[in-house]
Protein backbone atom coordinates (compact mmCIF):
# COMPACT_ATOMS: atom_id res chain seq x y z
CA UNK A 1 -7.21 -17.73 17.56
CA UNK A 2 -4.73 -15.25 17.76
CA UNK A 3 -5.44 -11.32 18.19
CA UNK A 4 -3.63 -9.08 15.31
CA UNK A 5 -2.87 -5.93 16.12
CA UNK A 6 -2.41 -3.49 13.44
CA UNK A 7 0.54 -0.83 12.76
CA UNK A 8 0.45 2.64 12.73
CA UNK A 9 -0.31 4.17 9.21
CA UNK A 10 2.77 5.13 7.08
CA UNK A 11 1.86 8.75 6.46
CA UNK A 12 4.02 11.58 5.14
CA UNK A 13 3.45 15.32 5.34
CA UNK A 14 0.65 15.42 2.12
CA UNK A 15 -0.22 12.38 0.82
CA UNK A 16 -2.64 12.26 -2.22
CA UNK A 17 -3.49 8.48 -2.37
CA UNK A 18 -4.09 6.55 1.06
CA UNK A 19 -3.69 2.13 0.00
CA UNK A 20 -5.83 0.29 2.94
CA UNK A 21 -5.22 -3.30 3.41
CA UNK A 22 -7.36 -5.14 5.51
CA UNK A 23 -5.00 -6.58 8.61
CA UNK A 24 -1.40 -7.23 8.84
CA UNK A 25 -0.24 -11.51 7.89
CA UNK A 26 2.16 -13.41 9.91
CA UNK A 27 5.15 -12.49 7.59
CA UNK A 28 4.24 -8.69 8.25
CA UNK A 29 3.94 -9.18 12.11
CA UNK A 30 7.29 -11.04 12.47
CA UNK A 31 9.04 -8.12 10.34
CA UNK A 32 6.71 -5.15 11.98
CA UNK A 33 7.04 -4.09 8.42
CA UNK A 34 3.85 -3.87 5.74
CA UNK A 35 3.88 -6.32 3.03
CA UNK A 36 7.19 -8.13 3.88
CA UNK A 37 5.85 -11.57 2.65
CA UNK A 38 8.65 -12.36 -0.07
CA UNK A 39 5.92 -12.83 -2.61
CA UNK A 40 3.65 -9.33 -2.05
CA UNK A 41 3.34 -7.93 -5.40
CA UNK A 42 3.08 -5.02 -3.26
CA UNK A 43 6.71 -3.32 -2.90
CA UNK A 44 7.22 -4.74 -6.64
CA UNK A 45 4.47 -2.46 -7.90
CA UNK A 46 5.24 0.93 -5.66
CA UNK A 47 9.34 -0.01 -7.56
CA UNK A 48 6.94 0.79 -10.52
CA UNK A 49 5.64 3.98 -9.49
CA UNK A 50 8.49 5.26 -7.37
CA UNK A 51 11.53 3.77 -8.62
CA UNK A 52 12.82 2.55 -5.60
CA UNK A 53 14.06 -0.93 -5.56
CA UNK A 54 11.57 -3.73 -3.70
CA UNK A 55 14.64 -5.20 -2.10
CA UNK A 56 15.91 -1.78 -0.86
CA UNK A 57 16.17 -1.26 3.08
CA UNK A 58 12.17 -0.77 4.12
CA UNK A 59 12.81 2.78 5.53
CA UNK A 60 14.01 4.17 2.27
CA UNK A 61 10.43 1.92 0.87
CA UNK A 62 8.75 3.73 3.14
CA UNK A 63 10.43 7.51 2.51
CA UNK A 64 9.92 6.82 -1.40
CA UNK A 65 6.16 6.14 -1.15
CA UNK A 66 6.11 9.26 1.36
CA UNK A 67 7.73 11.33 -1.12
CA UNK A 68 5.59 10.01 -4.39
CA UNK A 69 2.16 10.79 -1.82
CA UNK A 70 1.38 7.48 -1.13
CA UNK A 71 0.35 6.70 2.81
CA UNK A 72 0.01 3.07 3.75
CA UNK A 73 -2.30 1.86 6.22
CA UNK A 74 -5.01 -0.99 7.44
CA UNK A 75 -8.78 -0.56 7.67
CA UNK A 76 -8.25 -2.77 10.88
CA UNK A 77 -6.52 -1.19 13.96
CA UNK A 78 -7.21 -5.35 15.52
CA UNK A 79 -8.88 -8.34 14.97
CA UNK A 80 -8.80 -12.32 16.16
CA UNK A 81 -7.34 -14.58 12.89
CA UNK A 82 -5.65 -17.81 12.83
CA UNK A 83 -2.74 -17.46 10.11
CA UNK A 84 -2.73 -14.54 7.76
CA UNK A 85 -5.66 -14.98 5.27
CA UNK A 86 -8.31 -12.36 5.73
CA UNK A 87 -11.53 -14.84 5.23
CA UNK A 88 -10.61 -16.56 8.74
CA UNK A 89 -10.89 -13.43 10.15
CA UNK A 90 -13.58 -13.32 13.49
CA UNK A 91 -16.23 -10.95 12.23
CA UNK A 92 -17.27 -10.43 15.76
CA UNK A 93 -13.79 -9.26 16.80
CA UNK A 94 -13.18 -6.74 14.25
CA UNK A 95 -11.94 -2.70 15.52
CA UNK A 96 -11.62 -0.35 13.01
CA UNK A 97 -9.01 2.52 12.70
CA UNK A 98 -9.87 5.91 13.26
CA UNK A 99 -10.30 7.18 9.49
CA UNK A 100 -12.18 10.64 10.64
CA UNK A 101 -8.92 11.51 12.98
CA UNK A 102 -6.62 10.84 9.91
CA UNK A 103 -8.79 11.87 6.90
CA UNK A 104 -8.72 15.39 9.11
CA UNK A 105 -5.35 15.81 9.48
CA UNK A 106 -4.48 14.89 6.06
CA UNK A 107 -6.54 16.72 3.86
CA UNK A 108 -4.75 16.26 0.85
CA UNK A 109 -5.64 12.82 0.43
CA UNK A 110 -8.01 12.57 -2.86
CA UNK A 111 -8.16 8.67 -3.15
CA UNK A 112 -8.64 6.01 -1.02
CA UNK A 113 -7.62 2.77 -2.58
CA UNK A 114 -8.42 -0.73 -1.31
CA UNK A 115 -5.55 -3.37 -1.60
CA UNK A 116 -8.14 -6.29 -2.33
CA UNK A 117 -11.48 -7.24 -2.00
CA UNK A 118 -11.43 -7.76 2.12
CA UNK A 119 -10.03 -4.25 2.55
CA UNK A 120 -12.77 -2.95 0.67
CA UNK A 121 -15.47 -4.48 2.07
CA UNK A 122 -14.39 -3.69 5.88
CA UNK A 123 -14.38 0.21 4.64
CA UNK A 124 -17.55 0.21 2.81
CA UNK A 125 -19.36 -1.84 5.97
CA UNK A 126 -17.38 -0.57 8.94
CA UNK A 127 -16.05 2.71 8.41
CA UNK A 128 -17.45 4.58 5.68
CA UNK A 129 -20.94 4.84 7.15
CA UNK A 130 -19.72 6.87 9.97
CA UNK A 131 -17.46 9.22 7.70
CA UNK A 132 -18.14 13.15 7.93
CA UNK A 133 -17.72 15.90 5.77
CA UNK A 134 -15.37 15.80 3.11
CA UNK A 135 -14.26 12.41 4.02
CA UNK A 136 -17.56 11.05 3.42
CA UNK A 137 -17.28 12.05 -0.30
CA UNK A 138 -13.78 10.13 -0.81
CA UNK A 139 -15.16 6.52 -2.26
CA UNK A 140 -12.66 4.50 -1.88
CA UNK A 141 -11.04 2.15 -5.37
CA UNK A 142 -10.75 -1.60 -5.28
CA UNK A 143 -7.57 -2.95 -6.66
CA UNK A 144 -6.33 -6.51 -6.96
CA UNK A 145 -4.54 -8.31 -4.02
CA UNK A 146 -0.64 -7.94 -3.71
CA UNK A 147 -0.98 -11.25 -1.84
CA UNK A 148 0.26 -14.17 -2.92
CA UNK A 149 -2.70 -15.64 -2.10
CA UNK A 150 -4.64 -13.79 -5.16
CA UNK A 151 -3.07 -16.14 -7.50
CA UNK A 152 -5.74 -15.12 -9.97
CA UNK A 153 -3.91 -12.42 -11.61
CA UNK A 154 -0.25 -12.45 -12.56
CA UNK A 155 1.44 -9.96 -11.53
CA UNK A 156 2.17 -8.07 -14.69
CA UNK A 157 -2.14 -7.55 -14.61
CA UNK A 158 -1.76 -6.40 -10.93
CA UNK A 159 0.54 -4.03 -11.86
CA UNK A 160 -1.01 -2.54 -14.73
CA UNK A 161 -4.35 -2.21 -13.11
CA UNK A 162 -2.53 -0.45 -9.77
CA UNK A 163 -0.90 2.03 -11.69
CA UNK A 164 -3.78 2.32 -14.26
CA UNK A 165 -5.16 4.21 -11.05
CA UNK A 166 -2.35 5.61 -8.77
CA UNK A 167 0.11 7.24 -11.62
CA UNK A 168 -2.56 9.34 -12.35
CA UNK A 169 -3.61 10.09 -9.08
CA UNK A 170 -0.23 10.84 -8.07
CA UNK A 171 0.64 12.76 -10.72
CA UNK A 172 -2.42 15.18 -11.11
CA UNK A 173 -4.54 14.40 -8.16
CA UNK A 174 -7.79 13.09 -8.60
CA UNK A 175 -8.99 15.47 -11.20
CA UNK A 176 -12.58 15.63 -10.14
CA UNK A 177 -15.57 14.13 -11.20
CA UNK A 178 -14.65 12.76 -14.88
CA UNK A 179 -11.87 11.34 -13.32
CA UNK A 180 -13.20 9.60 -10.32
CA UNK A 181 -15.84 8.03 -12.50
CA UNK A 182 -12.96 6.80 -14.39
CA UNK A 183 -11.29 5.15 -11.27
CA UNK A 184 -14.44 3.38 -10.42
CA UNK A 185 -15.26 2.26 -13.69
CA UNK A 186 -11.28 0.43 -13.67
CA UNK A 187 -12.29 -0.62 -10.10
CA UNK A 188 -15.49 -2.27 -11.32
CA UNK A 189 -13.29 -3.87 -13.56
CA UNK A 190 -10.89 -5.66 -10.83
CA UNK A 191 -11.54 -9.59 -9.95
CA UNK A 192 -9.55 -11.10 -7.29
């Protein structure tokens, strides 16, 4: 079994909307880039909401998401996994990141979303619990899997259901109370 360790979040100087995935796969390890399996819906959708081309150079990926106040990171900071799906992870081996440390320094974040069903049930179990202050009040979205192992969905229905919730998070922040009940009633929604 092979120990995965995570990478640092992508965070710019005020994100609004912070996308967890669960752990890094192989194709994201070899690159030390996140989401660089060819078939990720995920670049494909942020093209959607940023306009920046999937198959642009990842550091201008990276600056565009910064600039539309998206940060990118992992609710793991390691784990023990054979191959990249996140149901052979070792429950026993899991370390989560430090979400109070970031969630402090980056107080403009109003949504936590969860890039699958793994990523949000690591932050509901494992960090959420121990969350303080305002960061306790952030519940966190569930969206679809970019992976290509959520074959489930196509990806036009991935897309529509990601930017059902980010655009308008992005555009307005959260909105409050009518809105977040609006987010989790589209995150109830989500099967993958």
């Amino acid at each position: 079994m092979t120990r995965v360790v995570a990478f640092a979040p992508l965070i710019g100087r005020a994100p609004r909307v912070l996308i967890l995935g669960s752990l890094p796969g192989a194709a994201s390890l070899a690159a030390n880039e996140y989401y660089a399996h060819p078939r990720n819906a995920f670049w494909p959708i942020l093209e959607k909401l940023t306009g920046i081309a999937a198959a642009a150079p990842y550091q201008e990926r990276v600056a565009a998401a910064q600039r539309a106040g998206i940060a990118v990171w992992d609710v793991l900071a390691a784990a023990s996994r054979p191959g990249s799906l996140d149901s052979s992870i070792d429950q026993r081996s899991l370390v989560t990141n430090d979400f109070d440390d970031l969630l402090r320094r980056r107080r403009t974040i109003e949504l936590i979303a969860c890039n699958g069903q793994m990523s949000a049930k690591l932050f509901r179990q494992r960090v959420q619990p121990h969350l303080m202050g305002r960061a306790a009040k952030l519940l966190p979205i569930t969206l679809p899997s970019t992976s290509p192992a959520n074959a489930g969905l196509s990806f036009e229905r991935k897309a529509a259901l990601w930017l059902a919730v980010l655009r308008p998070a992005l555009q307005h922040g959260s909105g409050g109370a009518g809105r977040s009940a609006r987010l989790q009633e589209i995150s109830a929604d989500v099967v993958d």
